[in-house]
PDB file of N, CA and C in Angstrom:
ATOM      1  N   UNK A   1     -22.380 -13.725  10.354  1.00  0.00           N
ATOM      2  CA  UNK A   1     -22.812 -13.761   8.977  1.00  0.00           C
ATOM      3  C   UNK A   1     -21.635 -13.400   8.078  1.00  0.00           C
ATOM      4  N   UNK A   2     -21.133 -14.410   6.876  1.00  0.00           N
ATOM      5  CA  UNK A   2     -20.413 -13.818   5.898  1.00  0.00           C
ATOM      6  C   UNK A   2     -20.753 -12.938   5.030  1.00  0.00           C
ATOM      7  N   UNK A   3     -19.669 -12.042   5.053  1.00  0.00           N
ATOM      8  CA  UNK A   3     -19.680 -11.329   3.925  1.00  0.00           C
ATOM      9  C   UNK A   3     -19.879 -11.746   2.515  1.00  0.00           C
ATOM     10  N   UNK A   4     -20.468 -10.993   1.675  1.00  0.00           N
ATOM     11  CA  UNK A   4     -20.554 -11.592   0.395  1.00  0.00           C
ATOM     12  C   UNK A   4     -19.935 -10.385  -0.840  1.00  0.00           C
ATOM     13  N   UNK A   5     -18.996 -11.265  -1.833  1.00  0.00           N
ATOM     14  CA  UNK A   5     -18.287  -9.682  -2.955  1.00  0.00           C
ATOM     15  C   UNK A   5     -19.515  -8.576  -3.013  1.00  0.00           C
ATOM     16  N   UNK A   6     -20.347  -8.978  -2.972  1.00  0.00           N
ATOM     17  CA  UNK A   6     -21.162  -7.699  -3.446  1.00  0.00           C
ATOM     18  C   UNK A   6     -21.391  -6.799  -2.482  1.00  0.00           C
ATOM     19  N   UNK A   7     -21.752  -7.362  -1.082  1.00  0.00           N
ATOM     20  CA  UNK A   7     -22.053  -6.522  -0.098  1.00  0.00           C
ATOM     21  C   UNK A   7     -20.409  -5.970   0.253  1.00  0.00           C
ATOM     22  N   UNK A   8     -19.288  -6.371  -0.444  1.00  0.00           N
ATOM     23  CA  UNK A   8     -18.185  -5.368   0.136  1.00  0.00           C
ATOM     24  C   UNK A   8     -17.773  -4.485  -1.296  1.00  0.00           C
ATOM     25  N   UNK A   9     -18.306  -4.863  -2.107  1.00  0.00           N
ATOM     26  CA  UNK A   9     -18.380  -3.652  -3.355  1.00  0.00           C
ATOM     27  C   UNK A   9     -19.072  -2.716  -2.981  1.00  0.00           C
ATOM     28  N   UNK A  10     -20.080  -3.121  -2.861  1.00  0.00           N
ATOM     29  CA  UNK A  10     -21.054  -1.668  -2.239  1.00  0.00           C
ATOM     30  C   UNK A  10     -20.541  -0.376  -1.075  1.00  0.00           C
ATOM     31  N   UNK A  11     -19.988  -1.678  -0.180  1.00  0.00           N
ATOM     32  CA  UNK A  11     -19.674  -0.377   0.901  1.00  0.00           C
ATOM     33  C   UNK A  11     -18.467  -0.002   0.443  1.00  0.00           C
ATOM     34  N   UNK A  12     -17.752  -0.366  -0.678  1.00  0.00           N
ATOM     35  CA  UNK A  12     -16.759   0.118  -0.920  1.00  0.00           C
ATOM     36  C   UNK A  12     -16.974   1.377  -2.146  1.00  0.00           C
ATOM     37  N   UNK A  13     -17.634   1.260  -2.953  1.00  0.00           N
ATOM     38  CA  UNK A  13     -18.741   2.296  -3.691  1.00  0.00           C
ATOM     39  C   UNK A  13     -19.177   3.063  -2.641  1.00  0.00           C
ATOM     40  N   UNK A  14     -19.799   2.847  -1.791  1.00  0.00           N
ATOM     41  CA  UNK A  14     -20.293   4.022  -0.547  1.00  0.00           C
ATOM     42  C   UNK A  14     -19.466   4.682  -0.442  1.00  0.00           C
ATOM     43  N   UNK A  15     -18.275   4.521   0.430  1.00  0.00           N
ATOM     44  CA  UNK A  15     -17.416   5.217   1.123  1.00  0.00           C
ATOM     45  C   UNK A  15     -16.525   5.880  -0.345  1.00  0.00           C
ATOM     46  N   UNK A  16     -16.314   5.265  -1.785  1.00  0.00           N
ATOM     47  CA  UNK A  16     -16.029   6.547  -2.597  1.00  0.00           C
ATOM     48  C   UNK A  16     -17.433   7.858  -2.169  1.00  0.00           C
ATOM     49  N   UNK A  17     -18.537   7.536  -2.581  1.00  0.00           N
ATOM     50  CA  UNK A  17     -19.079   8.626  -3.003  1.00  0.00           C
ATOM     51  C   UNK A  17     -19.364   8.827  -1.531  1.00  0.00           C
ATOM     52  N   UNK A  18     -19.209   8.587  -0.635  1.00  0.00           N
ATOM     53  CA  UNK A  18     -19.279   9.706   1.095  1.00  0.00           C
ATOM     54  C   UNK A  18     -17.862  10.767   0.665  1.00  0.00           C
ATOM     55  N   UNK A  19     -17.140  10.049   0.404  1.00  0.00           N
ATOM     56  CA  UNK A  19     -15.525  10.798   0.283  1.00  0.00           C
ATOM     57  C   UNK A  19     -16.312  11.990  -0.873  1.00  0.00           C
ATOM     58  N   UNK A  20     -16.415  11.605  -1.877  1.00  0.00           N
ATOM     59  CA  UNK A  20     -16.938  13.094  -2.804  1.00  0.00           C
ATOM     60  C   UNK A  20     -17.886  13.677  -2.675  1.00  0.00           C
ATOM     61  N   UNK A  21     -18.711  13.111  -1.874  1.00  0.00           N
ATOM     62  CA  UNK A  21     -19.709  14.143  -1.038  1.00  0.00           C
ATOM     63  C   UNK A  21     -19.324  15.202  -0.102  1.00  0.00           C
ATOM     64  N   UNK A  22     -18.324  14.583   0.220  1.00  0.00           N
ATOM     65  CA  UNK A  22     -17.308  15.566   1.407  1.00  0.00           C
ATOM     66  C   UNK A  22     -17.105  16.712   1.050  1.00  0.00           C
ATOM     67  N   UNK A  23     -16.172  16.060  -0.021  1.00  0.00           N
ATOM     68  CA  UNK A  23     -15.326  17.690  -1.150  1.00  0.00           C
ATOM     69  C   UNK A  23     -14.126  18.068  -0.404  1.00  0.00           C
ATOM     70  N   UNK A  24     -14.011  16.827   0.301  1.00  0.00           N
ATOM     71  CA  UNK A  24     -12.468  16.514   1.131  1.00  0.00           C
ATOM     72  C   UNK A  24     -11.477  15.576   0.189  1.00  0.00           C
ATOM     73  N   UNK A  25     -10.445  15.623   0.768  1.00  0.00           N
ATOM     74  CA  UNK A  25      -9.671  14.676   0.287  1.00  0.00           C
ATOM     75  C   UNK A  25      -9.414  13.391   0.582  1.00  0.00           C
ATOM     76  N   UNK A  26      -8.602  12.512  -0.638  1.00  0.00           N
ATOM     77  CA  UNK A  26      -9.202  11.038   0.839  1.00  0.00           C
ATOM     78  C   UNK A  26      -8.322  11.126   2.146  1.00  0.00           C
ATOM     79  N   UNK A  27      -6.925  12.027   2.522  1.00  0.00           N
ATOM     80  CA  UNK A  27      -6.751  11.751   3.356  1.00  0.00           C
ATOM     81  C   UNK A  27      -7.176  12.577   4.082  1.00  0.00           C
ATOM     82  N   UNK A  28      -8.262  13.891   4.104  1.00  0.00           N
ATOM     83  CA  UNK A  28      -8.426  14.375   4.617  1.00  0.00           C
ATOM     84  C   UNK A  28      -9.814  13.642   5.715  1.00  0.00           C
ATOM     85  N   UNK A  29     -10.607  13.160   4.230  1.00  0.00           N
ATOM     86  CA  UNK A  29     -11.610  12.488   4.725  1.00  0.00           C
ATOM     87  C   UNK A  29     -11.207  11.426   5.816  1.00  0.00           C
ATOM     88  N   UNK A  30     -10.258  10.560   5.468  1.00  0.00           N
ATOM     89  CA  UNK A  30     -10.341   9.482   6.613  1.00  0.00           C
ATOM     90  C   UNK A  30      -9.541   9.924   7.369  1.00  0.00           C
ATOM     91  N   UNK A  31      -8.718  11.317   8.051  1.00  0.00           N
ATOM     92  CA  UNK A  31      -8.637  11.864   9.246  1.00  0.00           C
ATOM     93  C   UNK A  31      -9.859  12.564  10.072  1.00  0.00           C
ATOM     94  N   UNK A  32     -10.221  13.553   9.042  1.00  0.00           N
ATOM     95  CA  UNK A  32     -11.207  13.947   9.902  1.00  0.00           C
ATOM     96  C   UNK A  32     -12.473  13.616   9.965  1.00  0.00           C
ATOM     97  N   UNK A  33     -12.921  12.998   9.066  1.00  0.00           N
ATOM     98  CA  UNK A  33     -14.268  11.841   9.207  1.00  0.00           C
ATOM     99  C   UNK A  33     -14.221  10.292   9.989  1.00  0.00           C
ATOM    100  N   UNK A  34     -13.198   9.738   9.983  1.00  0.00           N
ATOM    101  CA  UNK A  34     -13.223   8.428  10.050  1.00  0.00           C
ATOM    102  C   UNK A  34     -12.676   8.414  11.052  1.00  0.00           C
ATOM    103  N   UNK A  35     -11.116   9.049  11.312  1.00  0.00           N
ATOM    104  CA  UNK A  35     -10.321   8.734  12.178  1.00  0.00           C
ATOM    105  C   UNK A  35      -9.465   8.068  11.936  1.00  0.00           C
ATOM    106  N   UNK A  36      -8.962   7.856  10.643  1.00  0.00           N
ATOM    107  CA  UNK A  36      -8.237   6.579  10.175  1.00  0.00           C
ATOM    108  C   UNK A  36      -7.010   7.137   9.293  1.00  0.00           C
ATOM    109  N   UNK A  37      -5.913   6.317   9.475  1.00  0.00           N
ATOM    110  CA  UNK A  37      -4.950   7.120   8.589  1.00  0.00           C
ATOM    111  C   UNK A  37      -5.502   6.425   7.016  1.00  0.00           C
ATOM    112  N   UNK A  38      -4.499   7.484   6.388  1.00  0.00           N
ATOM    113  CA  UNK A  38      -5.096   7.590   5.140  1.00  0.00           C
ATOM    114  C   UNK A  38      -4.737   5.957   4.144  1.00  0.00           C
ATOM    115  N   UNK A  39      -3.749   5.763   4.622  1.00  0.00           N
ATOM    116  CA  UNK A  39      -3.195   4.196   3.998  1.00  0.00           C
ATOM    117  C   UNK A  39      -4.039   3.386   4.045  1.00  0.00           C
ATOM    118  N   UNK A  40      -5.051   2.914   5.343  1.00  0.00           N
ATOM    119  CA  UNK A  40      -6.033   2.150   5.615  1.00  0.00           C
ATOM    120  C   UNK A  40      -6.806   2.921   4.995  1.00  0.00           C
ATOM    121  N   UNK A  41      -7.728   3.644   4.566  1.00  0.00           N
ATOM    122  CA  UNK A  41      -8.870   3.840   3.729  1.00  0.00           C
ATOM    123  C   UNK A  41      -8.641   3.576   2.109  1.00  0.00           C
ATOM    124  N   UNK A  42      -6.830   3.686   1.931  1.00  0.00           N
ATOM    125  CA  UNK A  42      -6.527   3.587   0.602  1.00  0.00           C
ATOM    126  C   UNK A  42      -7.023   2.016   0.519  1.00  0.00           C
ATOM    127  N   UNK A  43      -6.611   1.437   1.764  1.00  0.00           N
ATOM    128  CA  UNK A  43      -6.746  -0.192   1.533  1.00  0.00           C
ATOM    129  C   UNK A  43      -8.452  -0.866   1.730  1.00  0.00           C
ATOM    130  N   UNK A  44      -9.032  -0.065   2.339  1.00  0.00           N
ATOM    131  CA  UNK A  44     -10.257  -0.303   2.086  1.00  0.00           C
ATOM    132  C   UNK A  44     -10.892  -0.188   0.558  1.00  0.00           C
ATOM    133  N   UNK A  45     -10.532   0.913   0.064  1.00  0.00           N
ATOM    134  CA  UNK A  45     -11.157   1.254  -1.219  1.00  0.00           C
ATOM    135  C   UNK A  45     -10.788   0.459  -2.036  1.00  0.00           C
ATOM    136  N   UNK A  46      -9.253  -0.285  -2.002  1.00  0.00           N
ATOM    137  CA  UNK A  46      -8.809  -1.359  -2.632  1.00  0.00           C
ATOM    138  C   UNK A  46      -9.649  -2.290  -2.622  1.00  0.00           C
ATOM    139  N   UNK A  47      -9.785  -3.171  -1.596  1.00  0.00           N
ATOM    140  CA  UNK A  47     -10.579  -3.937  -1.323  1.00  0.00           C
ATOM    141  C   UNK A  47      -9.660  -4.906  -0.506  1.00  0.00           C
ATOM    142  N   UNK A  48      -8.280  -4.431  -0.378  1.00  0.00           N
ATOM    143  CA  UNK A  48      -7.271  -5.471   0.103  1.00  0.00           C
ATOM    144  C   UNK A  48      -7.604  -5.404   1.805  1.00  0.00           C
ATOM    145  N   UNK A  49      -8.313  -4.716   2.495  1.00  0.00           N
ATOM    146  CA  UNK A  49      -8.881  -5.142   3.799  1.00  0.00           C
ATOM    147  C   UNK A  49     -10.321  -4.671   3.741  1.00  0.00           C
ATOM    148  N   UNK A  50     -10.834  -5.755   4.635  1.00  0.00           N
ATOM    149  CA  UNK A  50     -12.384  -5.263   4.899  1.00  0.00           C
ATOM    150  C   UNK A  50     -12.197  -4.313   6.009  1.00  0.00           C
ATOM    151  N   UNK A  51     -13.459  -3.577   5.788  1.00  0.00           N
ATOM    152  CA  UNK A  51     -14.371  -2.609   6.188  1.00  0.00           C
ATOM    153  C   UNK A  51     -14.751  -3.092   7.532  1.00  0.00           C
ATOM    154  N   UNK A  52     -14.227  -2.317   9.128  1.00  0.00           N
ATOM    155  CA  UNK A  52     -15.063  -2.630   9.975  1.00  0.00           C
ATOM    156  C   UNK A  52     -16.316  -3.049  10.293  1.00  0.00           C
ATOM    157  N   UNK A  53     -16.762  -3.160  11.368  1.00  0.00           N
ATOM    158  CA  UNK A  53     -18.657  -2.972  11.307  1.00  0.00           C
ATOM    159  C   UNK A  53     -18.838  -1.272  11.432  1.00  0.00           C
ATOM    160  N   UNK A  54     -18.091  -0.915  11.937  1.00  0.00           N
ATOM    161  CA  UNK A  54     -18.151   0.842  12.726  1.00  0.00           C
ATOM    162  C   UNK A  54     -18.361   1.450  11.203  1.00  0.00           C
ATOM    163  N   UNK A  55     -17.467   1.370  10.794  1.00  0.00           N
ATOM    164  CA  UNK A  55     -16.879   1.899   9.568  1.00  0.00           C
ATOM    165  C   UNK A  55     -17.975   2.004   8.005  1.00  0.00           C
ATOM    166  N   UNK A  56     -18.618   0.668   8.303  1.00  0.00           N
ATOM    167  CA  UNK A  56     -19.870   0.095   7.380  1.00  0.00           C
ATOM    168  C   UNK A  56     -20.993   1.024   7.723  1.00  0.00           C
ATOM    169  N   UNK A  57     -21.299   0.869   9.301  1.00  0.00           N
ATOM    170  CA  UNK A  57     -22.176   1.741   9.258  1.00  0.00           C
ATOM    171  C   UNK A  57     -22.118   2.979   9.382  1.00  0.00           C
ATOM    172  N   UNK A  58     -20.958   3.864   9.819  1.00  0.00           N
ATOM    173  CA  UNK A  58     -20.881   5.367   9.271  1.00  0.00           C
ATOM    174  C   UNK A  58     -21.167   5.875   8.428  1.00  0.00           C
ATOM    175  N   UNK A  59     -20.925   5.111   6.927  1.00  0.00           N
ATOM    176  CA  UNK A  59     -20.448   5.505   5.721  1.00  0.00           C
ATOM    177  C   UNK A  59     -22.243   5.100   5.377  1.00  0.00           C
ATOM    178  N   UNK A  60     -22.664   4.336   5.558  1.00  0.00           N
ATOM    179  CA  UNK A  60     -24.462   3.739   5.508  1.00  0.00           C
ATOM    180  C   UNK A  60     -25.231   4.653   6.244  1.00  0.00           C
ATOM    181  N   UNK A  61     -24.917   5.176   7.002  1.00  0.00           N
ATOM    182  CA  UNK A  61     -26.017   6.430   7.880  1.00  0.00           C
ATOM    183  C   UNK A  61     -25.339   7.781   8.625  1.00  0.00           C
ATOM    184  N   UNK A  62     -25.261   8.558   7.320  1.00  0.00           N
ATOM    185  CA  UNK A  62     -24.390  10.256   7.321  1.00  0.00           C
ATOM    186  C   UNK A  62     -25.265  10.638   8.653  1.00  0.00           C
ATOM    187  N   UNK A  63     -26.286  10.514   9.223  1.00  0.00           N
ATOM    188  CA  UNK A  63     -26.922  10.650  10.265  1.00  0.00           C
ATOM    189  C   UNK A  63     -26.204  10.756  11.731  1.00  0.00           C
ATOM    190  N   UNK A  64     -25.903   9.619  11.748  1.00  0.00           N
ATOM    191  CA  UNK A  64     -24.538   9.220  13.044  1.00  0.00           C
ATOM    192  C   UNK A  64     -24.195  10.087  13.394  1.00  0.00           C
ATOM    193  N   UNK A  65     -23.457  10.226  11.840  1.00  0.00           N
ATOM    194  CA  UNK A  65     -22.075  11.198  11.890  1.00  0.00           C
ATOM    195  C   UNK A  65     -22.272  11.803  10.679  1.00  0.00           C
ATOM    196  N   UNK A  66     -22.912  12.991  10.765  1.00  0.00           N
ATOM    197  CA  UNK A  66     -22.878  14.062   9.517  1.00  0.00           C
ATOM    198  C   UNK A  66     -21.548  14.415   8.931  1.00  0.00           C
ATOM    199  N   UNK A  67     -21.863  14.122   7.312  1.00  0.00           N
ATOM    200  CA  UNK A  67     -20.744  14.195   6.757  1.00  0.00           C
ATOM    201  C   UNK A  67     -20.455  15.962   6.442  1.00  0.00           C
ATOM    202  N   UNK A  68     -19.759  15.992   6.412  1.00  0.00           N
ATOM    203  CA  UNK A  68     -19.224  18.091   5.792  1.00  0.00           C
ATOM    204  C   UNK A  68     -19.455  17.829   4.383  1.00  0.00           C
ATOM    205  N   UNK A  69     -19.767  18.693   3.840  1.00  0.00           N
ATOM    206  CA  UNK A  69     -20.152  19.163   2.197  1.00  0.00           C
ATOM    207  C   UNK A  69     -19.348  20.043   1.929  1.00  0.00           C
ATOM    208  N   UNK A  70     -18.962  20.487   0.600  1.00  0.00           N
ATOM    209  CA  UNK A  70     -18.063  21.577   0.381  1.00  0.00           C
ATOM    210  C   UNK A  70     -18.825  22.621   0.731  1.00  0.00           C
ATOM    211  N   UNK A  71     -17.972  23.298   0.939  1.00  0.00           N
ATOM    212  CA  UNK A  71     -18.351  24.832   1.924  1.00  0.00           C
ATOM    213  C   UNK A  71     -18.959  25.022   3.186  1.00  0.00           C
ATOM    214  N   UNK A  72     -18.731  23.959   3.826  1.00  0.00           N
ATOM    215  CA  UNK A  72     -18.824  23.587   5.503  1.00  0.00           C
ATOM    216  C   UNK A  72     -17.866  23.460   6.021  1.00  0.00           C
ATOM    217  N   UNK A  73     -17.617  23.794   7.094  1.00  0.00           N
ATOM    218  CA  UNK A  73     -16.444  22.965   8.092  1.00  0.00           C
ATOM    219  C   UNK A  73     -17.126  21.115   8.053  1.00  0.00           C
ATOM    220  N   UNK A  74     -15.937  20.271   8.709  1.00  0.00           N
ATOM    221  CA  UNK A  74     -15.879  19.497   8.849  1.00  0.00           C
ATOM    222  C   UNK A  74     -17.045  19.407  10.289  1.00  0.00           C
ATOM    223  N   UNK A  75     -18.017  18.140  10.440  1.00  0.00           N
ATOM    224  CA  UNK A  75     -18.378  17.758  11.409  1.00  0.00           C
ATOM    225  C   UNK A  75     -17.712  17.252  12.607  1.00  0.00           C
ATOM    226  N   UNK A  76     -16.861  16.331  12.496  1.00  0.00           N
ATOM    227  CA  UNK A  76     -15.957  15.498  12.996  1.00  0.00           C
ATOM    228  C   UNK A  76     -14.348  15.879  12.769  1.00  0.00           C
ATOM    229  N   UNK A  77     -13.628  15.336  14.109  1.00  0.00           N
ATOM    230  CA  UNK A  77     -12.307  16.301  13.959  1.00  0.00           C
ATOM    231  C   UNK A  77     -11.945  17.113  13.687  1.00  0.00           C
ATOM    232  N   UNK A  78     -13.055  18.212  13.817  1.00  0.00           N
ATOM    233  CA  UNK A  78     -11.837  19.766  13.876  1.00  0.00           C
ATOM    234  C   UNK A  78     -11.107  20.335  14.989  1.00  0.00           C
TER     235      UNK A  78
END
C-alpha cells in the first residue's frame, strides 16, 4: 500500500509530540527511545526520508514501548 502526504505528515506530527512528551531531547529521544542516531530522526521530521513500518508503529502505540515522561527514567536504553 502507498503512502499518502497526509498519512506521512501525521506520523511525522506524532513522533514531534512523542519527542515532547518525553521531555527528552531529540537526540536523546532517538537514542534512547528509538535507537536511531539523531541525524536520521532529524531526517524523518524533515520529511526528507520516510518513516519505517517499526518506527510508525512505535511512535502510534506508546504501549509497545512506553515512552518516559519528564521526571522518569527512560523506558528503553538505559
Amino acid at each position: 500500500m502507498k503512502r499518502t502526504a497526509r498519512s506521512r505528515t501525521t506520523d511525522i506530527a506524532l513522533l514531534r509530540i512523542r519527542i515532547q512528551e518525553s521531555g527528552l531531547s531529540d537526540r536523546q529521544f532517538a537514542v534512547k527511545c528509538l535507537r536511531r542516531d539523531e541525524r536520521t530522526i532529524r531526517r524523518y521530521l524533515a520529511g526528507d526520508v520516510p518513516m519505517p513500518a517499526i518506527i510508525r508503529e512505535l511512535i502510534r502505540d506508546p504501549l509497545v514501548a512506553p515512552w518516559p515522561t519528564k521526571g522518569t527514567l527512560p523506558m528503553l536504553g538505559s
